[in-house]
PDB file of N, CA and C in Angstrom:
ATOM      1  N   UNK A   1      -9.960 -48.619-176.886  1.00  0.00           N
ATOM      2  CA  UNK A   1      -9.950 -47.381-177.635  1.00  0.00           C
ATOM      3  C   UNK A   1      -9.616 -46.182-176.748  1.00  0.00           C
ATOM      4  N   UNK A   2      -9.613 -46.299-175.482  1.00  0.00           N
ATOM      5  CA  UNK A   2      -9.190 -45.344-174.706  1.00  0.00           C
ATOM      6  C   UNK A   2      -8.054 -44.658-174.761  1.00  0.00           C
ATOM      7  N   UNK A   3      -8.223 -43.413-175.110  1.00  0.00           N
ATOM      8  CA  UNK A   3      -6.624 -42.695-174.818  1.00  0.00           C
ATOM      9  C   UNK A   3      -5.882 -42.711-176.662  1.00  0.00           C
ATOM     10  N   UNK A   4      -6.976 -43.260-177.817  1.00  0.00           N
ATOM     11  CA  UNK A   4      -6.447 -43.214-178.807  1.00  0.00           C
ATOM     12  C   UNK A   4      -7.006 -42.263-179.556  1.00  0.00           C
ATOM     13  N   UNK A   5      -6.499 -41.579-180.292  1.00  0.00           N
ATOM     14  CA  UNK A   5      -7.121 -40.026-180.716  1.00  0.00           C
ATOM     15  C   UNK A   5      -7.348 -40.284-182.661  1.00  0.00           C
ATOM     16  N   UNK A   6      -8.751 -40.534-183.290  1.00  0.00           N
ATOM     17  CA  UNK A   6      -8.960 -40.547-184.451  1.00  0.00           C
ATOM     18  C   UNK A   6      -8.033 -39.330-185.706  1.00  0.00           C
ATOM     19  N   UNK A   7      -7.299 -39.615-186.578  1.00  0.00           N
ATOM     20  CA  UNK A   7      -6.523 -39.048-187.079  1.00  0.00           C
ATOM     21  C   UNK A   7      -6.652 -39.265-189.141  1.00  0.00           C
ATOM     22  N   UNK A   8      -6.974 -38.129-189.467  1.00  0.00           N
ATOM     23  CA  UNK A   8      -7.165 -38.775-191.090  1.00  0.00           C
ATOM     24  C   UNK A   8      -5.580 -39.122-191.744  1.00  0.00           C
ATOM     25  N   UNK A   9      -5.714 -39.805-192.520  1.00  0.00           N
ATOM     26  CA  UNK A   9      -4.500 -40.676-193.383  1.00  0.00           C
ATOM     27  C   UNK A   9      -4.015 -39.482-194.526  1.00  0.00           C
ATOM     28  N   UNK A  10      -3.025 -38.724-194.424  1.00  0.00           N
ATOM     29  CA  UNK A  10      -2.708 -38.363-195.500  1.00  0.00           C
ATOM     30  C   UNK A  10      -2.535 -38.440-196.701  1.00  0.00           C
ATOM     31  N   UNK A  11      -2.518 -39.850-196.854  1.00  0.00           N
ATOM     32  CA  UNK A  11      -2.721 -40.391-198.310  1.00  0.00           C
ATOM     33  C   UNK A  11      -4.406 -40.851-199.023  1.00  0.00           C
ATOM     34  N   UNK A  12      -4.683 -41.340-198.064  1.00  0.00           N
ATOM     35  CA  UNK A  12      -5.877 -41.693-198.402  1.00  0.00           C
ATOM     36  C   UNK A  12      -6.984 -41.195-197.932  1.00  0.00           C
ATOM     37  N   UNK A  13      -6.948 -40.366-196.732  1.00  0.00           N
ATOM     38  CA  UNK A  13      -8.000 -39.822-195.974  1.00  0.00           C
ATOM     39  C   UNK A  13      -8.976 -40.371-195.050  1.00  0.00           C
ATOM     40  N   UNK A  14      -8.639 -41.823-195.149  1.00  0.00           N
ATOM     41  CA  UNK A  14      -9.434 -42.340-194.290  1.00  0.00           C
ATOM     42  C   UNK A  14      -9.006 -42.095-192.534  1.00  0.00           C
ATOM     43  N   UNK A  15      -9.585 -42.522-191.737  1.00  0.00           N
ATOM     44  CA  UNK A  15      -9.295 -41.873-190.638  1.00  0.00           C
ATOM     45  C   UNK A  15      -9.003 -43.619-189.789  1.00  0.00           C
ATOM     46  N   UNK A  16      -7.708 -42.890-188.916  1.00  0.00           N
ATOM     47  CA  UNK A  16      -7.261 -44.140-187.977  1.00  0.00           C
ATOM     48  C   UNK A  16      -6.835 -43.848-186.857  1.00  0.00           C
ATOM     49  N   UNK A  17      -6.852 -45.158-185.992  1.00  0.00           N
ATOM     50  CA  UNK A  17      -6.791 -44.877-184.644  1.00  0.00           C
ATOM     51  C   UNK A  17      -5.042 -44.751-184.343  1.00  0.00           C
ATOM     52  N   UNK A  18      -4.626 -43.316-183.777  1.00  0.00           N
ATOM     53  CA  UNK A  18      -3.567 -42.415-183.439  1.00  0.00           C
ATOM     54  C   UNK A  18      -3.167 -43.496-181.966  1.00  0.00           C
ATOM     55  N   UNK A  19      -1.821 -44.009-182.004  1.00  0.00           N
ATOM     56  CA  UNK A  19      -1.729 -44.619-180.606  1.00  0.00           C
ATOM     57  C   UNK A  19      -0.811 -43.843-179.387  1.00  0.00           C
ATOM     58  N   UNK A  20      -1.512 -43.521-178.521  1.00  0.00           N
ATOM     59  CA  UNK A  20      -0.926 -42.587-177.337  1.00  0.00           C
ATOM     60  C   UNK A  20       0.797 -42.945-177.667  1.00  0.00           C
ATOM     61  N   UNK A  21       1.273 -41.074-177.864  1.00  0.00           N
ATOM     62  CA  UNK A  21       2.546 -41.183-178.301  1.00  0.00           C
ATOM     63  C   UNK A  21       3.452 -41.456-179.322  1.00  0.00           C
ATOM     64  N   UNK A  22       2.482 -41.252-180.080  1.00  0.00           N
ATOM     65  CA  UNK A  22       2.934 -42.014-181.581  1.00  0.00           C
ATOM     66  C   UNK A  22       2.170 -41.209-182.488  1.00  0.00           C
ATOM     67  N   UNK A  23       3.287 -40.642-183.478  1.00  0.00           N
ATOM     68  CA  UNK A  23       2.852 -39.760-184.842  1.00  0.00           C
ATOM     69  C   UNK A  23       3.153 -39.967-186.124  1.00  0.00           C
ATOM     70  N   UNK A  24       1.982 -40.970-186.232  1.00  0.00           N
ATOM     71  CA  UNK A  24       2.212 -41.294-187.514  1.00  0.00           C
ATOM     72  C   UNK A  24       1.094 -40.110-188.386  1.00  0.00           C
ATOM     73  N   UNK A  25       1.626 -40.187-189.761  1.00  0.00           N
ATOM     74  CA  UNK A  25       0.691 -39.457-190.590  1.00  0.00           C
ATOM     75  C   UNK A  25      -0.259 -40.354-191.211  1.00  0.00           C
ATOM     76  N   UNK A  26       0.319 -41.704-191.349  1.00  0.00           N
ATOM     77  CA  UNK A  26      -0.492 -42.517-192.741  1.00  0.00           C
ATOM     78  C   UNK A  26      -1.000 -43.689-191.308  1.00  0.00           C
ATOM     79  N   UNK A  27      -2.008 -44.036-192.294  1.00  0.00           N
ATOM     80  CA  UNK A  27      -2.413 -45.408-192.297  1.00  0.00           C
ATOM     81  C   UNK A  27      -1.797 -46.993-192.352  1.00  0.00           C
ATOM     82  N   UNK A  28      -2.065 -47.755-191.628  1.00  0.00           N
ATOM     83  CA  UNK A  28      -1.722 -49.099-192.871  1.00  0.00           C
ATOM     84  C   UNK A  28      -2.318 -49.793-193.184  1.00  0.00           C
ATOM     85  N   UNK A  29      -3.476 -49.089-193.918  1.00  0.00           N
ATOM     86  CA  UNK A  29      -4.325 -49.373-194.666  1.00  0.00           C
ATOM     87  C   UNK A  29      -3.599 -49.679-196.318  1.00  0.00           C
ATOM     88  N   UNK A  30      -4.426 -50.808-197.083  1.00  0.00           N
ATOM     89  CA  UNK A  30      -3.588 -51.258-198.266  1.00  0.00           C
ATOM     90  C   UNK A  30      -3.773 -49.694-199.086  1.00  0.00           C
ATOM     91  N   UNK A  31      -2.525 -49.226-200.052  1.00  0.00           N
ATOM     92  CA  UNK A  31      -3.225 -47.879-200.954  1.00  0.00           C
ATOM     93  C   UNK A  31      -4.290 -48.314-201.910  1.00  0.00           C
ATOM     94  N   UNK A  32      -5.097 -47.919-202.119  1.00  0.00           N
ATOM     95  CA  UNK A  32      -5.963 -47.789-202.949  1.00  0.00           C
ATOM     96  C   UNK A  32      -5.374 -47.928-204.285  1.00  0.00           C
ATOM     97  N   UNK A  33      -5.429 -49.233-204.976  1.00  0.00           N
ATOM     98  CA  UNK A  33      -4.962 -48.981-206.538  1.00  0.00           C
ATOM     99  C   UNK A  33      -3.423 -50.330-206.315  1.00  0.00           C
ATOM    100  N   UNK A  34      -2.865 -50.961-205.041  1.00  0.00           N
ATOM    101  CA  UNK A  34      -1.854 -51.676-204.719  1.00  0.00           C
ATOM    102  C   UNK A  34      -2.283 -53.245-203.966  1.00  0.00           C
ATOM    103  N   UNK A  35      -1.744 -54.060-204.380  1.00  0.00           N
ATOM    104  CA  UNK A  35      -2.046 -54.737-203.208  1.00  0.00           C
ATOM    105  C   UNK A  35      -1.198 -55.312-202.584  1.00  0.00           C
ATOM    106  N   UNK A  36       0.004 -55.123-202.258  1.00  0.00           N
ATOM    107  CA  UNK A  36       0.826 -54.747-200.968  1.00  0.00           C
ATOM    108  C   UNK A  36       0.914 -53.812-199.821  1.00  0.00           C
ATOM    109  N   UNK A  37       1.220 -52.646-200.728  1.00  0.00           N
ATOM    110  CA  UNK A  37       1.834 -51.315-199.963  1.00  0.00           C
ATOM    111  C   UNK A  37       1.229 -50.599-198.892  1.00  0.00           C
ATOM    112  N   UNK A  38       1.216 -50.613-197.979  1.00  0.00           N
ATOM    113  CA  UNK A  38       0.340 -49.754-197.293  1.00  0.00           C
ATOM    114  C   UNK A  38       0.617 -48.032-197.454  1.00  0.00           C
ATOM    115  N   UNK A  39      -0.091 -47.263-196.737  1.00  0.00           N
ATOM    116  CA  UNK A  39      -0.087 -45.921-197.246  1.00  0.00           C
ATOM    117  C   UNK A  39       1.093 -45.682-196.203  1.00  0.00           C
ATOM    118  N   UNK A  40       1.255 -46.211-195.121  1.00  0.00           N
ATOM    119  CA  UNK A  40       2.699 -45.580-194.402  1.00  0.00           C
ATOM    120  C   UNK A  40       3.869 -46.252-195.371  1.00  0.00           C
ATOM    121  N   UNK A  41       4.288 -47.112-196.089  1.00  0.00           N
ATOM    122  CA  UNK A  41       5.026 -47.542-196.724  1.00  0.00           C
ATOM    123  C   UNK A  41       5.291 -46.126-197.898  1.00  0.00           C
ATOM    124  N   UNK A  42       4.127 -46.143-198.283  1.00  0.00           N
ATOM    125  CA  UNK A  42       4.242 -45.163-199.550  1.00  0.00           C
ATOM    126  C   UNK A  42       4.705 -43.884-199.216  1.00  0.00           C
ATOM    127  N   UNK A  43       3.981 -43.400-198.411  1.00  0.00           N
ATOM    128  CA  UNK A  43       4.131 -42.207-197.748  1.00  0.00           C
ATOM    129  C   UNK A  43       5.324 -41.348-197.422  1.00  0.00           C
ATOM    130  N   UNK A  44       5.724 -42.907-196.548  1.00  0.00           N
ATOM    131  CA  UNK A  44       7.399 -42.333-195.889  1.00  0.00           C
ATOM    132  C   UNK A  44       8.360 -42.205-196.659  1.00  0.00           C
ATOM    133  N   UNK A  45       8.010 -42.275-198.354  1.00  0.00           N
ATOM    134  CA  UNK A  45       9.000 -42.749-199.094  1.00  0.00           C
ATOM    135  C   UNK A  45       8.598 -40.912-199.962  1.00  0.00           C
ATOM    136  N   UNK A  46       7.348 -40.791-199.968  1.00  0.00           N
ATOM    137  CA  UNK A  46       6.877 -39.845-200.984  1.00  0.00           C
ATOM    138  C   UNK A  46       7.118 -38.507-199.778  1.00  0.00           C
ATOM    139  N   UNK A  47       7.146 -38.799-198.557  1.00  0.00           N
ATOM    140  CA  UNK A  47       7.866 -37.714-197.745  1.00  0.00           C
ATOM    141  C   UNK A  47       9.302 -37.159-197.855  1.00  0.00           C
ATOM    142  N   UNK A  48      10.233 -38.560-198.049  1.00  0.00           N
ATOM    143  CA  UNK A  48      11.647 -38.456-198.295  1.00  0.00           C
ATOM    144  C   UNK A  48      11.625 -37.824-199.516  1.00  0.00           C
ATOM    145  N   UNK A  49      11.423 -38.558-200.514  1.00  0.00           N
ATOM    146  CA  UNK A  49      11.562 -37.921-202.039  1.00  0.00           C
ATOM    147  C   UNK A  49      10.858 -36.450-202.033  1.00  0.00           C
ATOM    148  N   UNK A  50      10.223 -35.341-201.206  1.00  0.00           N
ATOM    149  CA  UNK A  50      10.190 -34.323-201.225  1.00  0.00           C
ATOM    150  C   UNK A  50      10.811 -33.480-199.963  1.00  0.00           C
ATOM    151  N   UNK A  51      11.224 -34.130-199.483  1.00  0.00           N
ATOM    152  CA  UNK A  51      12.342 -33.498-198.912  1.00  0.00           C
ATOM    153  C   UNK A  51      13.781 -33.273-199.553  1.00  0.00           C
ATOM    154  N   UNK A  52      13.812 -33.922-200.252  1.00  0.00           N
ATOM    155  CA  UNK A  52      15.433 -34.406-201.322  1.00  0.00           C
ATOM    156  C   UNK A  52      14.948 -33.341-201.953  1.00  0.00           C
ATOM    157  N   UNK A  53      14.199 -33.424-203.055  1.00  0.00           N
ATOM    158  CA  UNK A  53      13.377 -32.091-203.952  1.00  0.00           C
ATOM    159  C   UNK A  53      13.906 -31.090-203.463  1.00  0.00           C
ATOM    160  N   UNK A  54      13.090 -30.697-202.210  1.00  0.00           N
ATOM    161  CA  UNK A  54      13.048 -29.241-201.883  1.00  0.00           C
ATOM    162  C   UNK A  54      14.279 -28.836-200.916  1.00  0.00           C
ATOM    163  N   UNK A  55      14.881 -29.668-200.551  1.00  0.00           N
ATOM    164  CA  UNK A  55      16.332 -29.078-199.878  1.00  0.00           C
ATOM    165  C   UNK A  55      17.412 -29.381-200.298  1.00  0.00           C
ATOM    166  N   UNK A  56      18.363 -28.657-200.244  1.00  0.00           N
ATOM    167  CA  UNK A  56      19.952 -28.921-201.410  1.00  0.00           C
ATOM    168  C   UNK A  56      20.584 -29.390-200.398  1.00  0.00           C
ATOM    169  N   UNK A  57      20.238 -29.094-199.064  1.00  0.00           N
ATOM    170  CA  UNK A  57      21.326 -30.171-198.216  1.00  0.00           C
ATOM    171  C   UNK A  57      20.877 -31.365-198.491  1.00  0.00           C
ATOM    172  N   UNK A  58      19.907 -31.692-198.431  1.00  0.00           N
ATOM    173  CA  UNK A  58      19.399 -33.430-198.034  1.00  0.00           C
ATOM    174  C   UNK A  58      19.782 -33.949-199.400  1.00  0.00           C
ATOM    175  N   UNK A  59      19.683 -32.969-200.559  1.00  0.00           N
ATOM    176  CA  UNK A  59      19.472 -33.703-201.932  1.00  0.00           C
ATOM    177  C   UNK A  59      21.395 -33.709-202.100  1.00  0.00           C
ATOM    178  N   UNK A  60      22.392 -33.573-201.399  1.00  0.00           N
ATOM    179  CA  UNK A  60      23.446 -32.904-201.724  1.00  0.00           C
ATOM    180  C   UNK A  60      24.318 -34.605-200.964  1.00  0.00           C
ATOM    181  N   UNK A  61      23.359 -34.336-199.608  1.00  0.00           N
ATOM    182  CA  UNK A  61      23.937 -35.828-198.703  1.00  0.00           C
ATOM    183  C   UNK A  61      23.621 -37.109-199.206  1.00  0.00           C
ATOM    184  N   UNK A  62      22.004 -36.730-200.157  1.00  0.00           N
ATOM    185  CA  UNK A  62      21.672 -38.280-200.711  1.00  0.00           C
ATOM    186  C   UNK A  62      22.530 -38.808-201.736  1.00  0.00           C
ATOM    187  N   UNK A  63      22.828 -37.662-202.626  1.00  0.00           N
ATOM    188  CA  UNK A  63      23.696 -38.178-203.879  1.00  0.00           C
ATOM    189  C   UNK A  63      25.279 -38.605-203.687  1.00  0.00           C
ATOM    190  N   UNK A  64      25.723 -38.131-202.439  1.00  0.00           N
ATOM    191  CA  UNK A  64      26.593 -38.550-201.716  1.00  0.00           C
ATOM    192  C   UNK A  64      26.940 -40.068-201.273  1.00  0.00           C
ATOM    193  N   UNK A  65      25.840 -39.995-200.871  1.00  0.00           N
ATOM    194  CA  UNK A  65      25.430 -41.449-199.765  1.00  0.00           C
ATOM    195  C   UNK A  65      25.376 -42.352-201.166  1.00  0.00           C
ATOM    196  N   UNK A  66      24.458 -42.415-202.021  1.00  0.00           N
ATOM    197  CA  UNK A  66      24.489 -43.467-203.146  1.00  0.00           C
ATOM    198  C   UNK A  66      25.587 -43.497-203.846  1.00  0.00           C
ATOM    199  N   UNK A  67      26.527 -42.120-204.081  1.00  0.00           N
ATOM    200  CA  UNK A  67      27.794 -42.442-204.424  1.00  0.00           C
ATOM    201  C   UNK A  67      29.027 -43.765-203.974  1.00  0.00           C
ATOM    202  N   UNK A  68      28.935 -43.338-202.696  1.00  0.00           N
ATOM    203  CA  UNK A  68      29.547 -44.258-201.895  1.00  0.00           C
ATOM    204  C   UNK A  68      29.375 -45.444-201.345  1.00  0.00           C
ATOM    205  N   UNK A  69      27.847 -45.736-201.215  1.00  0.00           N
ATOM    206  CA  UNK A  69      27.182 -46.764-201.273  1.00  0.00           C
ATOM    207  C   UNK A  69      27.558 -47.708-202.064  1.00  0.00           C
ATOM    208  N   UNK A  70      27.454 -46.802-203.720  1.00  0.00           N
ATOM    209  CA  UNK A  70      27.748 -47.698-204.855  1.00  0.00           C
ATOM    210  C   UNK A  70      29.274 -48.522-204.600  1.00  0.00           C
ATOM    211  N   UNK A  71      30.274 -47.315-204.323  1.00  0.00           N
ATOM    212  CA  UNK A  71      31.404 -47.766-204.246  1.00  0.00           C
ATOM    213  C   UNK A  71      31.806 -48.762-203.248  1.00  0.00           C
ATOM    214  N   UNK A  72      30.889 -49.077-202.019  1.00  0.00           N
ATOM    215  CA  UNK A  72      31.383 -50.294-200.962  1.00  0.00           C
ATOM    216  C   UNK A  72      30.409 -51.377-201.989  1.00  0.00           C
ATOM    217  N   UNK A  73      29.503 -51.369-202.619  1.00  0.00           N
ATOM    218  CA  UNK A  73      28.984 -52.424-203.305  1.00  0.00           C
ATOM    219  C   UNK A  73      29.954 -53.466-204.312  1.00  0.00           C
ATOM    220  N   UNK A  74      30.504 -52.140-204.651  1.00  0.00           N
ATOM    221  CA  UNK A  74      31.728 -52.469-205.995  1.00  0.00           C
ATOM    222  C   UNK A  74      32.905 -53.112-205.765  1.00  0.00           C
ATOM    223  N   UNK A  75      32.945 -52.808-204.201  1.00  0.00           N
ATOM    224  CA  UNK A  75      34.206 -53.549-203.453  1.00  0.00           C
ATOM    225  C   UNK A  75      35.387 -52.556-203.557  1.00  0.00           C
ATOM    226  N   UNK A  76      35.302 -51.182-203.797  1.00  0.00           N
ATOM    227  CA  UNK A  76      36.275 -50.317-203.607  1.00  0.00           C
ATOM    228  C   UNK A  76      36.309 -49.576-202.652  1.00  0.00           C
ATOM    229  N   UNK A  77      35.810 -49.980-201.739  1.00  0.00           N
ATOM    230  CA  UNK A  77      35.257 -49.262-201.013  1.00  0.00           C
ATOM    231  C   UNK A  77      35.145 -50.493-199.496  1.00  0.00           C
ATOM    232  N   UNK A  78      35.416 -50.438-198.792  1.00  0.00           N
ATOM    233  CA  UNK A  78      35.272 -51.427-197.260  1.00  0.00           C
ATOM    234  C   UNK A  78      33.745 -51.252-196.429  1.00  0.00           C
ATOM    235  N   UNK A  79      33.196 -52.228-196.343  1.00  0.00           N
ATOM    236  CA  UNK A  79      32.163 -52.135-195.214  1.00  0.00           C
ATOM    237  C   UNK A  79      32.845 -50.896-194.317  1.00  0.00           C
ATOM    238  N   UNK A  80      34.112 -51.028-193.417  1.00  0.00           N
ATOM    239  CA  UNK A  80      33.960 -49.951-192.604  1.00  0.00           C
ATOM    240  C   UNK A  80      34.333 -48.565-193.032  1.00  0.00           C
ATOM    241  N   UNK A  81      34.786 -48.629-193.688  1.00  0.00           N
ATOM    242  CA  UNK A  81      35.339 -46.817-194.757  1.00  0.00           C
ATOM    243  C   UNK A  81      33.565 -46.377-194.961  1.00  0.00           C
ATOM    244  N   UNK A  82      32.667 -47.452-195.809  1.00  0.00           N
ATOM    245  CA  UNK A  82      31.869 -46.605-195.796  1.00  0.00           C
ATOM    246  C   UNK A  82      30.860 -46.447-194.208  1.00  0.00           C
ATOM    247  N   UNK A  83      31.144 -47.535-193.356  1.00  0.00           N
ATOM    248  CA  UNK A  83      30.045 -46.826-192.140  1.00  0.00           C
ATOM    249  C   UNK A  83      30.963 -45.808-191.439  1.00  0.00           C
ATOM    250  N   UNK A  84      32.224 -45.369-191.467  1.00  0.00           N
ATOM    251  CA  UNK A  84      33.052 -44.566-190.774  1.00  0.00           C
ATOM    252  C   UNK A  84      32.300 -42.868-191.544  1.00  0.00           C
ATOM    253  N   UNK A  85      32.542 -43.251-192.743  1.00  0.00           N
ATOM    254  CA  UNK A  85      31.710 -42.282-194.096  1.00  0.00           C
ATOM    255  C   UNK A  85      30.423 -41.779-193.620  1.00  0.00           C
ATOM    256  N   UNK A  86      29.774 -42.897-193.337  1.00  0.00           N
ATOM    257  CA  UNK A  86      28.178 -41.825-192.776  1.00  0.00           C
ATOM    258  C   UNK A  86      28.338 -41.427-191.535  1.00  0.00           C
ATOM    259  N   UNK A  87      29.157 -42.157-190.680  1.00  0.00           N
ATOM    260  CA  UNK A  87      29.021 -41.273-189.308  1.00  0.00           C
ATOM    261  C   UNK A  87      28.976 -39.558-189.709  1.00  0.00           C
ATOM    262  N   UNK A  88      30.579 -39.367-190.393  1.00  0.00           N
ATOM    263  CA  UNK A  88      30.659 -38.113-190.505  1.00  0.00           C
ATOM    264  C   UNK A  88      29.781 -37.161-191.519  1.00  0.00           C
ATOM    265  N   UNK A  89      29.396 -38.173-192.342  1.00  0.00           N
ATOM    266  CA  UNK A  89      28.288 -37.303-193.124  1.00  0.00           C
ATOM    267  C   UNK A  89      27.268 -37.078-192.886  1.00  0.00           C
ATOM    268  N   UNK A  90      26.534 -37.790-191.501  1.00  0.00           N
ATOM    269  CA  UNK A  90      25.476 -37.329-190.617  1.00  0.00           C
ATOM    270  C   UNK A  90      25.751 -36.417-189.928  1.00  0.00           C
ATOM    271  N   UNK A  91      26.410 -36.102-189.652  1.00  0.00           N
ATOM    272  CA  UNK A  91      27.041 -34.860-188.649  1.00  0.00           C
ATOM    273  C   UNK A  91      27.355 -34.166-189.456  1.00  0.00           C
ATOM    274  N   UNK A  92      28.059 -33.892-190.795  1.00  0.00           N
ATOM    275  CA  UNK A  92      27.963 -32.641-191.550  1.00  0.00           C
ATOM    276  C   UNK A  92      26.803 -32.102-191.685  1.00  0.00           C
ATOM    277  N   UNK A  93      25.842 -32.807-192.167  1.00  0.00           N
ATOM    278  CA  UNK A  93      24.327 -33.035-192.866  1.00  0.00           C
ATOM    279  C   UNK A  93      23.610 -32.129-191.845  1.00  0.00           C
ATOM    280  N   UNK A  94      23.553 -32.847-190.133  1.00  0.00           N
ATOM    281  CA  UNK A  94      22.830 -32.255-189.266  1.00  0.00           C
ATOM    282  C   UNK A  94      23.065 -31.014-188.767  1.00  0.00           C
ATOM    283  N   UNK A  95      24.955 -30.965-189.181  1.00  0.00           N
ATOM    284  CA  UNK A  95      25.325 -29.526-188.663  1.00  0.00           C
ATOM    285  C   UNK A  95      24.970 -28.499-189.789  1.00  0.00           C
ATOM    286  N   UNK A  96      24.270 -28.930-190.912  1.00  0.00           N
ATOM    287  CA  UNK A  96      24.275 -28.405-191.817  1.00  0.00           C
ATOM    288  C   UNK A  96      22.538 -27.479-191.641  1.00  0.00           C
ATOM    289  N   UNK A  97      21.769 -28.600-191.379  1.00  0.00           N
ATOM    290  CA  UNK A  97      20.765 -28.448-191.555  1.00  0.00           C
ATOM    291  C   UNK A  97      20.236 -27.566-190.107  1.00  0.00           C
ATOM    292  N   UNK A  98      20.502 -27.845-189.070  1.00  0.00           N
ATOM    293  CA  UNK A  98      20.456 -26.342-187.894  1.00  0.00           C
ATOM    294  C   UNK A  98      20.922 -25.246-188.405  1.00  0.00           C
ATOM    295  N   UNK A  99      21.358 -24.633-189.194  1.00  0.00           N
ATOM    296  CA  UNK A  99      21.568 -23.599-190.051  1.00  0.00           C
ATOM    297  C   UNK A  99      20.531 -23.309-190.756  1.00  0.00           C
ATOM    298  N   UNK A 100      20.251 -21.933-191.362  1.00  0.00           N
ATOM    299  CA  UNK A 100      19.468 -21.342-191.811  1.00  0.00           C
ATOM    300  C   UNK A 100      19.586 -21.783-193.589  1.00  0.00           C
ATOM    301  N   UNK A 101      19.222 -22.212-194.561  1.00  0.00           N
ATOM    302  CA  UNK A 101      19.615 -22.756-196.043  1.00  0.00           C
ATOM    303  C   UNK A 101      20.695 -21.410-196.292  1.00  0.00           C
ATOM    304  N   UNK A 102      20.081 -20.137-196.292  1.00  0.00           N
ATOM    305  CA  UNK A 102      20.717 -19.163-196.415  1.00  0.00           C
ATOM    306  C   UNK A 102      22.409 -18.869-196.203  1.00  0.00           C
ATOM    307  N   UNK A 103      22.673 -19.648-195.008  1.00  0.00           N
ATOM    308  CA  UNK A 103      23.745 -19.466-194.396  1.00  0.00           C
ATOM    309  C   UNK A 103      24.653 -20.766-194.285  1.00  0.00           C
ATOM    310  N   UNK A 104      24.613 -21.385-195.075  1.00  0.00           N
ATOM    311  CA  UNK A 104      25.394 -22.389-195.508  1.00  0.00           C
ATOM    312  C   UNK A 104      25.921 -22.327-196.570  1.00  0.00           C
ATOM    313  N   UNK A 105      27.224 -22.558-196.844  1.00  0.00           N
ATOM    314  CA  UNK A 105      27.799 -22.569-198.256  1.00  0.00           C
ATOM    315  C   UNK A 105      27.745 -24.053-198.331  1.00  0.00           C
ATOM    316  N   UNK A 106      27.069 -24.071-199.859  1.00  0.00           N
ATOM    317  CA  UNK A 106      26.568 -25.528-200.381  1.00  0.00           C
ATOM    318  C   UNK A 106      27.381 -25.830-200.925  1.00  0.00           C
ATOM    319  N   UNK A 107      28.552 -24.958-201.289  1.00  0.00           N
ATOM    320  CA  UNK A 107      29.786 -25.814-202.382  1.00  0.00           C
ATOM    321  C   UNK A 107      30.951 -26.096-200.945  1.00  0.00           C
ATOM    322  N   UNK A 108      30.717 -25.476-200.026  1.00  0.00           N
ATOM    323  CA  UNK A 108      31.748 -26.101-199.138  1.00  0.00           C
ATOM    324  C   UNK A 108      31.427 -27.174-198.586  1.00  0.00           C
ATOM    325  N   UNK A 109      29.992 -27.211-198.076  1.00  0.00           N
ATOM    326  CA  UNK A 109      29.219 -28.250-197.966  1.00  0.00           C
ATOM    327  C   UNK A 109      29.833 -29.556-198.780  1.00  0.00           C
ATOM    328  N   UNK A 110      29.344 -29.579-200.290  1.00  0.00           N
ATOM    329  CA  UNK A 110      29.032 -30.513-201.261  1.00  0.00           C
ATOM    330  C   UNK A 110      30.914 -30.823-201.003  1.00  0.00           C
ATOM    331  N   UNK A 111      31.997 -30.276-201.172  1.00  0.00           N
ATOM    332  CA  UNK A 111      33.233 -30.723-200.984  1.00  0.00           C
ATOM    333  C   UNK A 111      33.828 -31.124-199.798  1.00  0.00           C
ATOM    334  N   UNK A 112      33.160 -31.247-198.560  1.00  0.00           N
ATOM    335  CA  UNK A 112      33.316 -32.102-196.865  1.00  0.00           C
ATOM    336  C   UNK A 112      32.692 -33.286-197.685  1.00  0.00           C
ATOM    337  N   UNK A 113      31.535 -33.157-198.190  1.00  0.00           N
ATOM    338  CA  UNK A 113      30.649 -34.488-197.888  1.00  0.00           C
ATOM    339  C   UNK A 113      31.453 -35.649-199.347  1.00  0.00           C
ATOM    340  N   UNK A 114      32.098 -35.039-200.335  1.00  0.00           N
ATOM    341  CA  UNK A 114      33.059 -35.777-201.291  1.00  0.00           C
ATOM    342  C   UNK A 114      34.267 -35.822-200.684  1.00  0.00           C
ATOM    343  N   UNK A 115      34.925 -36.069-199.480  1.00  0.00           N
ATOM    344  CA  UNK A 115      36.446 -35.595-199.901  1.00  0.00           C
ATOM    345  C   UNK A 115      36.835 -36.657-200.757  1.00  0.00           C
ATOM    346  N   UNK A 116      37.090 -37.817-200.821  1.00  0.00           N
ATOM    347  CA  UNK A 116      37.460 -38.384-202.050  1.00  0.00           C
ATOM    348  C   UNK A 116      36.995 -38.986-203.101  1.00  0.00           C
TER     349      UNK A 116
END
């Protein structure tokens, strides 16, 4: 137990042992009410889905990403067209997001991250 720092579970509140260097928020403890999921499972997912919510970049790159996703699924699309696709749409995304929300144009944005 040395060197591990007690930390409550954001989801559930119970409290767990923090491992030197490592930041987790949740537990993996089962959720209360599941009997799979642990609360970091849930968590990291109910973190993403409010990040998408509350930012028009992230929510702008996700609908993007499943666009195109769909389309290498469909076979119109090439395994490498679409990993060539996220390279650059991670790098729009990130160059996007070091910017202030303010100071980004989201429709120039939203038309890099579609070009076709």
């Amino acid at each position: 137990m040395n060197q591990y720092s007690p930390k409550p579970c954001k989801l559930c509140r119970k409290f767990f042992l923090q491992e030197p260097g490592l930041t987790y928020e949740y537990c993996t403890n089962i959720v209360p009410g599941e009997t799979e999921k642990t609360c970091r499972d849930v968590g990291a997912t109910v973190s993403f889905q409010s990040k998408i919510k509350n930012n028009p970049i992230w929510s702008i790159y996700q609908r993007a990403y499943k666009k195109y996703r769909a389309r290498m699924t469909k076979g119109t699309m090439t395994g490498d067209e679409f990993g060539d696709w996220v390279v650059e749409a991670e790098k729009l995304r990130d160059k996007a997001l070091k910017k202030r929300i303010k100071d980004v144009d989201l429709e120039e944005y939203e038309r890099k991250m579609n070009p076709v």
